[in-house]
PDB file of N, CA and C in Angstrom:
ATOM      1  N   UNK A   1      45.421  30.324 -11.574  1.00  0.00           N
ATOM      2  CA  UNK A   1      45.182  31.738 -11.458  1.00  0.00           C
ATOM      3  C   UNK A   1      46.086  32.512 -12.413  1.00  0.00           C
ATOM      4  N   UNK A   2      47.250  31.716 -12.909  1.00  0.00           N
ATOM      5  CA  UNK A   2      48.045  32.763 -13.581  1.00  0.00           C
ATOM      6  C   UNK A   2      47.695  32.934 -14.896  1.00  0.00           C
ATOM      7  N   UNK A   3      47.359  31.234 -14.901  1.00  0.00           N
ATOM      8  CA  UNK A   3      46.750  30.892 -16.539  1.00  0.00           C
ATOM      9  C   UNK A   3      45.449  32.192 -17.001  1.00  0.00           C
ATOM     10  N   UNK A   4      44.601  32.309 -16.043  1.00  0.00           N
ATOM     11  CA  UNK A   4      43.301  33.066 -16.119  1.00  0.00           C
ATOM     12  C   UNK A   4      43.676  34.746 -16.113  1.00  0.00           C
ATOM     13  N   UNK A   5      44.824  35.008 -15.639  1.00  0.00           N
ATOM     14  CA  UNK A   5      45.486  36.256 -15.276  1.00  0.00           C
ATOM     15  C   UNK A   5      46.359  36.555 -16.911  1.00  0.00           C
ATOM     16  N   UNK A   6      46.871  35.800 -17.259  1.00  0.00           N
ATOM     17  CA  UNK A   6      47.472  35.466 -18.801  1.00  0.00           C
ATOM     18  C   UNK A   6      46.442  35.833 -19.741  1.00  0.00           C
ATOM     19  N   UNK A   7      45.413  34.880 -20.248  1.00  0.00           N
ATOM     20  CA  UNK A   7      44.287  35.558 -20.850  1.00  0.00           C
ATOM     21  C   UNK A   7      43.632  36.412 -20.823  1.00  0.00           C
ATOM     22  N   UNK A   8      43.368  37.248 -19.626  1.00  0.00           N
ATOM     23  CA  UNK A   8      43.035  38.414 -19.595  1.00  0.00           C
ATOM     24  C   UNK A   8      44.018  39.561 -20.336  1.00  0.00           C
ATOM     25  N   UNK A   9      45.408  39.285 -19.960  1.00  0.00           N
ATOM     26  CA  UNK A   9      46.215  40.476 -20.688  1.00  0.00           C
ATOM     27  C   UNK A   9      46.740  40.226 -21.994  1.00  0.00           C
ATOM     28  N   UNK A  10      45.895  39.271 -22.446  1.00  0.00           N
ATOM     29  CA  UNK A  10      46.692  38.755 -24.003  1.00  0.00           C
ATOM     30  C   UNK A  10      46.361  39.752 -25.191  1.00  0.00           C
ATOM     31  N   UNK A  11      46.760  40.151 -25.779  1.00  0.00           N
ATOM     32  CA  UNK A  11      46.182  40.995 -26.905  1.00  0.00           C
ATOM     33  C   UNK A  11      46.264  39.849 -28.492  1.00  0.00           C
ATOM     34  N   UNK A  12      45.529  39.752 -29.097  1.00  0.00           N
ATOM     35  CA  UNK A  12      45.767  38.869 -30.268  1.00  0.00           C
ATOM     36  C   UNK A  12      46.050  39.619 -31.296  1.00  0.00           C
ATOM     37  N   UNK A  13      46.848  39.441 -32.324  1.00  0.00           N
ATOM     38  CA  UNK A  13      47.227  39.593 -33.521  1.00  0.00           C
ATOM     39  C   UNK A  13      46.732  40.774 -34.242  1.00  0.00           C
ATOM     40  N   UNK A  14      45.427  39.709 -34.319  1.00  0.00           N
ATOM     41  CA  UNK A  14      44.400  40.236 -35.405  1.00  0.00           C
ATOM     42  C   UNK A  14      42.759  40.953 -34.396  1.00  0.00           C
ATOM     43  N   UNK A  15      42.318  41.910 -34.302  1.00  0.00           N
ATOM     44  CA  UNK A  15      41.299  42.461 -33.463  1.00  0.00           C
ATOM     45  C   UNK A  15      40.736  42.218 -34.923  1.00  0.00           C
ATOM     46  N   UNK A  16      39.183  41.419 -34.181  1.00  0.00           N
ATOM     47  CA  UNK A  16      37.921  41.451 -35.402  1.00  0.00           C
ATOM     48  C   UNK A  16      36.557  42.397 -34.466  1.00  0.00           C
ATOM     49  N   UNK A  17      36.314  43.035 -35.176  1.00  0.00           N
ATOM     50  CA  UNK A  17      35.435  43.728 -34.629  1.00  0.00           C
ATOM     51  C   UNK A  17      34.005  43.149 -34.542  1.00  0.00           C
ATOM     52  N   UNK A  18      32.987  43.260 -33.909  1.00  0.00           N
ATOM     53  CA  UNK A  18      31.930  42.470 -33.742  1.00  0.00           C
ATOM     54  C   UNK A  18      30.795  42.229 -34.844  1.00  0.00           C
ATOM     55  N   UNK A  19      30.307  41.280 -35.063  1.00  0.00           N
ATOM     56  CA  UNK A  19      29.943  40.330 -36.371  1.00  0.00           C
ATOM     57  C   UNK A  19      28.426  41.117 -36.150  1.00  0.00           C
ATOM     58  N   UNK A  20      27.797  42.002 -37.151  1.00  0.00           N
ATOM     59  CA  UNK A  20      26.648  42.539 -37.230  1.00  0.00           C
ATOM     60  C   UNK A  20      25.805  41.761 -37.940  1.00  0.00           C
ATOM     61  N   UNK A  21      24.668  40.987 -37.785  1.00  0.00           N
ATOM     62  CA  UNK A  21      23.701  39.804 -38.496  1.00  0.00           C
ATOM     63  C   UNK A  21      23.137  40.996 -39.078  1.00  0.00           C
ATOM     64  N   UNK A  22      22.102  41.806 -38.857  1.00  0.00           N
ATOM     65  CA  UNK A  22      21.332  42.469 -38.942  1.00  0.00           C
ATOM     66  C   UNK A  22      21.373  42.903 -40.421  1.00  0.00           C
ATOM     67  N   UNK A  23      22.345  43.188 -41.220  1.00  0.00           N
ATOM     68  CA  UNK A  23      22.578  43.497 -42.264  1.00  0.00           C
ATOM     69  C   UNK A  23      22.219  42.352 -43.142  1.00  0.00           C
ATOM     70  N   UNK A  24      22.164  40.895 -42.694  1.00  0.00           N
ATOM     71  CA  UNK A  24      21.648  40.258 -43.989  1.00  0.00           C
ATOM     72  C   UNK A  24      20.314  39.344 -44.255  1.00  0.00           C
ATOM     73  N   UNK A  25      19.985  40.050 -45.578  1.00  0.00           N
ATOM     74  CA  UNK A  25      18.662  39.876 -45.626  1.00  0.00           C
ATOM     75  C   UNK A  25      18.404  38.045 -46.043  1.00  0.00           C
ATOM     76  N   UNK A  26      17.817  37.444 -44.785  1.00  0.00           N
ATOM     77  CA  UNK A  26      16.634  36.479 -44.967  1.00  0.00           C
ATOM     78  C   UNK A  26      15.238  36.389 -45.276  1.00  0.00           C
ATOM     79  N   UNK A  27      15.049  35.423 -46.535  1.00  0.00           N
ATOM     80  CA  UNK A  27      13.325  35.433 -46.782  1.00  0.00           C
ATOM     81  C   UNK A  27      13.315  34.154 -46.477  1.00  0.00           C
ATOM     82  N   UNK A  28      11.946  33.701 -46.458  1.00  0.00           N
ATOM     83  CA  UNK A  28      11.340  32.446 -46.392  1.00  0.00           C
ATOM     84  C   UNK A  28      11.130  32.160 -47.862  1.00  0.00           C
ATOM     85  N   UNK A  29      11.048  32.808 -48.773  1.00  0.00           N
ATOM     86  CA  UNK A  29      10.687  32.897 -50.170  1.00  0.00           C
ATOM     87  C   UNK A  29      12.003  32.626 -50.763  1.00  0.00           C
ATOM     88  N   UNK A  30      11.570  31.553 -52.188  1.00  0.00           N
ATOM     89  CA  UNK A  30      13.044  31.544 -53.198  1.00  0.00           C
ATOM     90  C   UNK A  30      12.713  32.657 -54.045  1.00  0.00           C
ATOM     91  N   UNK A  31      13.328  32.616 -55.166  1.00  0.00           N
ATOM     92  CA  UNK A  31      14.306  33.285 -55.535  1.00  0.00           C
ATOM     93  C   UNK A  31      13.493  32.845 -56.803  1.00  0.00           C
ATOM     94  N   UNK A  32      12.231  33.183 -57.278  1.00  0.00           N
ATOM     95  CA  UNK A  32      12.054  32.412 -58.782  1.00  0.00           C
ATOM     96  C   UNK A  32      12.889  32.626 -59.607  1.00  0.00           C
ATOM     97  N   UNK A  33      13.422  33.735 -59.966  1.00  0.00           N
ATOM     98  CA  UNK A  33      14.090  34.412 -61.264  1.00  0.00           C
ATOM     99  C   UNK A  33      15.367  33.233 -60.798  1.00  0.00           C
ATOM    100  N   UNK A  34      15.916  33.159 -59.665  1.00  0.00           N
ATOM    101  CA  UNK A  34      17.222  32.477 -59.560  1.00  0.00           C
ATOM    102  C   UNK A  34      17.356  31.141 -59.816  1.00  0.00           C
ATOM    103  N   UNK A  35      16.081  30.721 -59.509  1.00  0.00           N
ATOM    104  CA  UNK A  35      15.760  28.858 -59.429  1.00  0.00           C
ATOM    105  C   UNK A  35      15.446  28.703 -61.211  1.00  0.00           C
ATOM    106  N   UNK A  36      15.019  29.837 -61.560  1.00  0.00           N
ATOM    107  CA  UNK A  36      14.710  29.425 -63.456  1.00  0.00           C
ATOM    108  C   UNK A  36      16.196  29.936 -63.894  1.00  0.00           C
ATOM    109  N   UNK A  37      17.313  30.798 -63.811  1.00  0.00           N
ATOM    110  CA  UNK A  37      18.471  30.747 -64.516  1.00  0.00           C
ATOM    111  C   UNK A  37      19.287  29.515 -64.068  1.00  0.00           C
ATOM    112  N   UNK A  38      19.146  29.111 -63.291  1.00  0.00           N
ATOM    113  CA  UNK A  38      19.918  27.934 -62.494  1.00  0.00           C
ATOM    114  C   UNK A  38      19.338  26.588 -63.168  1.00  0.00           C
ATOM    115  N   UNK A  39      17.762  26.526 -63.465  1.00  0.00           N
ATOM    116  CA  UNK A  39      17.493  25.226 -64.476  1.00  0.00           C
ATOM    117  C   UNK A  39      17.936  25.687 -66.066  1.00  0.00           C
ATOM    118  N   UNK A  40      17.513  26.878 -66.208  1.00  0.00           N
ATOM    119  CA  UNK A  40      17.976  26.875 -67.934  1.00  0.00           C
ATOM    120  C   UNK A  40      19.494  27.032 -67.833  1.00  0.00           C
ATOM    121  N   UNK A  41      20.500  27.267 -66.990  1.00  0.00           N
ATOM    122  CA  UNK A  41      22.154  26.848 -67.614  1.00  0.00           C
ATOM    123  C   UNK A  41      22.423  25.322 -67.195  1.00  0.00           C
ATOM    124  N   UNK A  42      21.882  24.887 -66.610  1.00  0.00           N
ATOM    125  CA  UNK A  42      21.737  23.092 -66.170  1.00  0.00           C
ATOM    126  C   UNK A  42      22.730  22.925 -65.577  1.00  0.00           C
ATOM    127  N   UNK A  43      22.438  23.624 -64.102  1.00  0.00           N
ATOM    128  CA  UNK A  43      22.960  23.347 -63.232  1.00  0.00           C
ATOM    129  C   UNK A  43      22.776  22.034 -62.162  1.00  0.00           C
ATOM    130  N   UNK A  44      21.557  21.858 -62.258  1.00  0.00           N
ATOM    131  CA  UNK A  44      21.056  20.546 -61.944  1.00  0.00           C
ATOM    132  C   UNK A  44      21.318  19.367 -62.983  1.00  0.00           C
ATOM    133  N   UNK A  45      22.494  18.454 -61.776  1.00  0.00           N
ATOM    134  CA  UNK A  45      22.734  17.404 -63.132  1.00  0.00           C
ATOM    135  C   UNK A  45      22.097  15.978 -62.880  1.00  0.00           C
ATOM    136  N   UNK A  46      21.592  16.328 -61.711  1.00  0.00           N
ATOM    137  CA  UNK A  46      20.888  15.075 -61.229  1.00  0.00           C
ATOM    138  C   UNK A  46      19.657  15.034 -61.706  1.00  0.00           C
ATOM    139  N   UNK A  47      19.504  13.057 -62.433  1.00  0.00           N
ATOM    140  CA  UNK A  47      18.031  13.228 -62.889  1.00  0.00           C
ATOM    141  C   UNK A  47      17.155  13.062 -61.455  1.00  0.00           C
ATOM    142  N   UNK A  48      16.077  14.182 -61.744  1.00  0.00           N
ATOM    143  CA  UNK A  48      15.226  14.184 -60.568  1.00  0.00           C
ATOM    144  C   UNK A  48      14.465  12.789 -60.776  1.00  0.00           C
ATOM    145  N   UNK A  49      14.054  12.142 -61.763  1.00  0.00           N
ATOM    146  CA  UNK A  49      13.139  10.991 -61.654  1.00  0.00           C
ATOM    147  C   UNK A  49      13.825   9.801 -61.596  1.00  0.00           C
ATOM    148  N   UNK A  50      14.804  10.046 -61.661  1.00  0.00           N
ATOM    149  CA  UNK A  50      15.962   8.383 -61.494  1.00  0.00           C
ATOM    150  C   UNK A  50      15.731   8.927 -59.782  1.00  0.00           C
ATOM    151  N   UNK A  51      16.522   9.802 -59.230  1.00  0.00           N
ATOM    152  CA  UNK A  51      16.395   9.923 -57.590  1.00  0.00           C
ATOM    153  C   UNK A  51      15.052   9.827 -57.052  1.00  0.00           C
ATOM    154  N   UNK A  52      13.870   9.923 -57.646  1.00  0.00           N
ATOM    155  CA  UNK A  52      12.891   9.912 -56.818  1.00  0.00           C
ATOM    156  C   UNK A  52      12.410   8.562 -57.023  1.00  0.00           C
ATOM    157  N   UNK A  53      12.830   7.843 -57.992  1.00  0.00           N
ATOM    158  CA  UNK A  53      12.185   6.278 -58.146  1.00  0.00           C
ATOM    159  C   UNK A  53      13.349   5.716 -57.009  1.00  0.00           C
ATOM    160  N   UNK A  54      14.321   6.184 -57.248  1.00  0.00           N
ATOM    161  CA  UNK A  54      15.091   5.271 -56.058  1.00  0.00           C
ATOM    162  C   UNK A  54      14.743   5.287 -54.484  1.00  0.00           C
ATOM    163  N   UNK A  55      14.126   6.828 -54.310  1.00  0.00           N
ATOM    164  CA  UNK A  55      13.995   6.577 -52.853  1.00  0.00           C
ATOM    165  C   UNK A  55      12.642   5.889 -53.022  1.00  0.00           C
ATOM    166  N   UNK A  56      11.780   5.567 -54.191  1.00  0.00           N
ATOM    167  CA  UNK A  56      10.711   4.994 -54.045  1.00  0.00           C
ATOM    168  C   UNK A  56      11.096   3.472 -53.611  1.00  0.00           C
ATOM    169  N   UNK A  57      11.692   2.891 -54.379  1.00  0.00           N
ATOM    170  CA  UNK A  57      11.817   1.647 -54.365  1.00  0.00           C
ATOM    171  C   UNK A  57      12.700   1.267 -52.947  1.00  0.00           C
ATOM    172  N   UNK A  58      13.584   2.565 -52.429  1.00  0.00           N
ATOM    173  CA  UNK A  58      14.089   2.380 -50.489  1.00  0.00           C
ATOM    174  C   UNK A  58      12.984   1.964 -49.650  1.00  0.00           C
ATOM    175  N   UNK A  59      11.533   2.959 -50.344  1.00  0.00           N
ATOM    176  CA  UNK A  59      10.687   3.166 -49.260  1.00  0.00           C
ATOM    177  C   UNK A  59      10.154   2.209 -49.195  1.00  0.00           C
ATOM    178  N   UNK A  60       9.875   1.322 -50.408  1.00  0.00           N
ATOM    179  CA  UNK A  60       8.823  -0.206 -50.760  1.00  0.00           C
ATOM    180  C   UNK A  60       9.689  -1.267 -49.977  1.00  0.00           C
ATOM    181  N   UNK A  61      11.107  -1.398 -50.162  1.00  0.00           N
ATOM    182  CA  UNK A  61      12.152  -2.806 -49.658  1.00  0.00           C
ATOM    183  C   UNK A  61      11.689  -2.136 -48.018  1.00  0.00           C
ATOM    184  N   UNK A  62      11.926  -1.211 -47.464  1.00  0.00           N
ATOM    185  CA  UNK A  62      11.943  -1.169 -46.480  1.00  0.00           C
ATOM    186  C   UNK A  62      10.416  -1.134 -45.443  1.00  0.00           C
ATOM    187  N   UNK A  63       9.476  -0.983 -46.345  1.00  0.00           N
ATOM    188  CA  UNK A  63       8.291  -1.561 -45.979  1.00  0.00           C
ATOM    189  C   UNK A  63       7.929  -3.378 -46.058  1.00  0.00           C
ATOM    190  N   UNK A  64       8.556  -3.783 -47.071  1.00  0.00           N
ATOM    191  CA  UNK A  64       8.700  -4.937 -47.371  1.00  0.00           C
ATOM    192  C   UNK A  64       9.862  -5.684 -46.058  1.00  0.00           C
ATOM    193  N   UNK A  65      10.644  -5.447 -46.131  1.00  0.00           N
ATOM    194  CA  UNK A  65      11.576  -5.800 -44.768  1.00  0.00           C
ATOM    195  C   UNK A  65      11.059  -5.755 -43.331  1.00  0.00           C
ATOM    196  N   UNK A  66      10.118  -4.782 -42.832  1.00  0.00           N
ATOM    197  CA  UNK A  66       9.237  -4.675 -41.664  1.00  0.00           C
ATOM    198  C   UNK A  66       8.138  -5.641 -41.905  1.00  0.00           C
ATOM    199  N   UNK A  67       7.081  -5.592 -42.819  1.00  0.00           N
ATOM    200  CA  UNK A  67       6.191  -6.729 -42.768  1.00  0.00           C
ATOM    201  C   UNK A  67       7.106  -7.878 -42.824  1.00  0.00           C
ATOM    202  N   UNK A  68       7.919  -8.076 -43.625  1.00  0.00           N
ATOM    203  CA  UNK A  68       8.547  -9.529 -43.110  1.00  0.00           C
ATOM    204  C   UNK A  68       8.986  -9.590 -42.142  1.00  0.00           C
ATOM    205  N   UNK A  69       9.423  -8.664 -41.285  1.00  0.00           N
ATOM    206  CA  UNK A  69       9.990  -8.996 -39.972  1.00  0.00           C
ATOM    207  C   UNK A  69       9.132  -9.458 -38.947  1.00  0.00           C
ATOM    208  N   UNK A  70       7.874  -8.434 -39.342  1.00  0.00           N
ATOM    209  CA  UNK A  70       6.627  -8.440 -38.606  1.00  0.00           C
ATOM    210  C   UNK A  70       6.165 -10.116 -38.543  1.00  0.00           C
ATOM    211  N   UNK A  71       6.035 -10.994 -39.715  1.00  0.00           N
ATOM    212  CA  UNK A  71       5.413 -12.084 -40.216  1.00  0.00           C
ATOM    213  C   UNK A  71       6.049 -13.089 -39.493  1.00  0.00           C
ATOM    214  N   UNK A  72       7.502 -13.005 -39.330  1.00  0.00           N
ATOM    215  CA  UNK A  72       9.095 -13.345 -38.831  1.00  0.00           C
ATOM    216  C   UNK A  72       8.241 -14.105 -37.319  1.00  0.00           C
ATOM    217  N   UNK A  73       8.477 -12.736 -36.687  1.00  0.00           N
ATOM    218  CA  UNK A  73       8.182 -12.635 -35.165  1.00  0.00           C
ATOM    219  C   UNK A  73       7.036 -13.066 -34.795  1.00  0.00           C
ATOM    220  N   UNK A  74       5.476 -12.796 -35.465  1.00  0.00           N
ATOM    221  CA  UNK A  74       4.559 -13.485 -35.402  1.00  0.00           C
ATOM    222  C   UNK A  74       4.603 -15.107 -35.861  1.00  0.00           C
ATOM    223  N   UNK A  75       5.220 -15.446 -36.426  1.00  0.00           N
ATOM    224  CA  UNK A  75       5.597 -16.421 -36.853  1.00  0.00           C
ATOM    225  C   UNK A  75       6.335 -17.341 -35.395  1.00  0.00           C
ATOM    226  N   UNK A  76       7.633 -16.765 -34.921  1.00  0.00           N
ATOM    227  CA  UNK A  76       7.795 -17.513 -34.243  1.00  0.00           C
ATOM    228  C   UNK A  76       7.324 -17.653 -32.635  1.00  0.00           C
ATOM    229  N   UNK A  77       6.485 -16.574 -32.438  1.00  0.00           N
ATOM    230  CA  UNK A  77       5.898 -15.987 -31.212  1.00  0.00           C
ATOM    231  C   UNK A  77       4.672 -17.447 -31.235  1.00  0.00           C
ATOM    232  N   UNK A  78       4.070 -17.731 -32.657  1.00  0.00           N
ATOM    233  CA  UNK A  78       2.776 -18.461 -32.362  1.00  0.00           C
ATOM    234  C   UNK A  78       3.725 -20.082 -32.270  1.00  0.00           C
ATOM    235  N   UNK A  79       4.809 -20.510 -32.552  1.00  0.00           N
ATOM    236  CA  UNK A  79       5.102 -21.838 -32.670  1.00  0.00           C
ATOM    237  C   UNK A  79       5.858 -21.822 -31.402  1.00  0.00           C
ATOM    238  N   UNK A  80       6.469 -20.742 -30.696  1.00  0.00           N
ATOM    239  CA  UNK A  80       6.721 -21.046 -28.984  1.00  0.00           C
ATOM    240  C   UNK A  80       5.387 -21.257 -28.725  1.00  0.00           C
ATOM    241  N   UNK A  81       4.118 -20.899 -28.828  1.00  0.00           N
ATOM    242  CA  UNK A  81       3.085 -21.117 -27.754  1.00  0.00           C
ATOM    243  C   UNK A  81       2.797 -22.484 -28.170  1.00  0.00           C
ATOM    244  N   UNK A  82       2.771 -22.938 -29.364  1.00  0.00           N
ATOM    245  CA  UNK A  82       2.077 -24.412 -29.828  1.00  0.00           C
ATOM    246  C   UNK A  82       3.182 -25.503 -28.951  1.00  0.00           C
ATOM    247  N   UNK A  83       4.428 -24.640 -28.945  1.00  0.00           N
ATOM    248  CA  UNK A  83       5.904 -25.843 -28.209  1.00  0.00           C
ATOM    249  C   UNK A  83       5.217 -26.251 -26.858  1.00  0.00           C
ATOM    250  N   UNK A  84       4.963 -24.683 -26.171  1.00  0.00           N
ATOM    251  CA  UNK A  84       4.469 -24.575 -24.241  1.00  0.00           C
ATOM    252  C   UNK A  84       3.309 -25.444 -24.566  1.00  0.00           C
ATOM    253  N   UNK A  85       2.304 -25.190 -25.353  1.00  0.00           N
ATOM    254  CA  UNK A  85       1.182 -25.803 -25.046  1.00  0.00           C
ATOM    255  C   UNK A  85       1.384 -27.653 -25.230  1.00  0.00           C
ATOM    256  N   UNK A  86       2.185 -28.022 -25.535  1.00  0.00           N
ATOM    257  CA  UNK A  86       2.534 -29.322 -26.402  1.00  0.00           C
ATOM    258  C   UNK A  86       2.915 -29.767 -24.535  1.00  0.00           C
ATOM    259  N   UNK A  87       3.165 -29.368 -24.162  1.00  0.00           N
ATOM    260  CA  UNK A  87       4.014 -29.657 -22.888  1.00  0.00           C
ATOM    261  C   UNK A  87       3.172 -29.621 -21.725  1.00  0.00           C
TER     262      UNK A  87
END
C-alpha cells in the first residue's frame, strides 16, 4: 500500500505532454518521385536479381527436401508393411 501510495505522489523529472498521432500523415501509396531519386542516387546496393535467384533456388532445395522426405517416409511406411506381412 505504501509502494502504490509512493507512485501516486511521485512527480518525474521530465513532464511529456501527451503524444498527438493525428498530425501524421499516412498513405497506402509510395512516394513515386521518392522511390525514383532513391534508384537514380543508388541507394539500393543490393543486386535485386542475385537476391531473387537465391530465394529461387531456397524455394526449389526446399521443395526438393519435402518430396524427398515425402519418398523417405513412403518408402519406409511400404517396407514395414512387406516386414508385418512377411510374418
Amino acid at each position: 500500500m505504501l509502494r502504490r501510495l509512493r507512485q501516486l505522489l511521485h512527480r518525474s523529472t521530465i513532464r511529456m505532454g501527451p503524444i498527438d498521432n493525428s498530425r501524421i500523415r499516412v498513405t497506402s501509396t509510395k512516394n513515386a518521385q521518392f522511390v525514383s531519386y532513391l534508384v537514380d542516387s543508388g541507394f539500393r546496393r543490393v543486386n535485386v536479381d542475385r537476391y531473387e535467384s537465391s530465394l529461387r533456388r531456397r524455394r526449389t532445395l526446399r521443395s526438393v527436401f519435402f518430396w524427398l522426405l515425402g519418398a523417405g517416409s513412403a518408402w519406409i511406411v511400404i517396407e514395414s508393411a512387406k516386414a508385418l506381412s512377411s510374418f
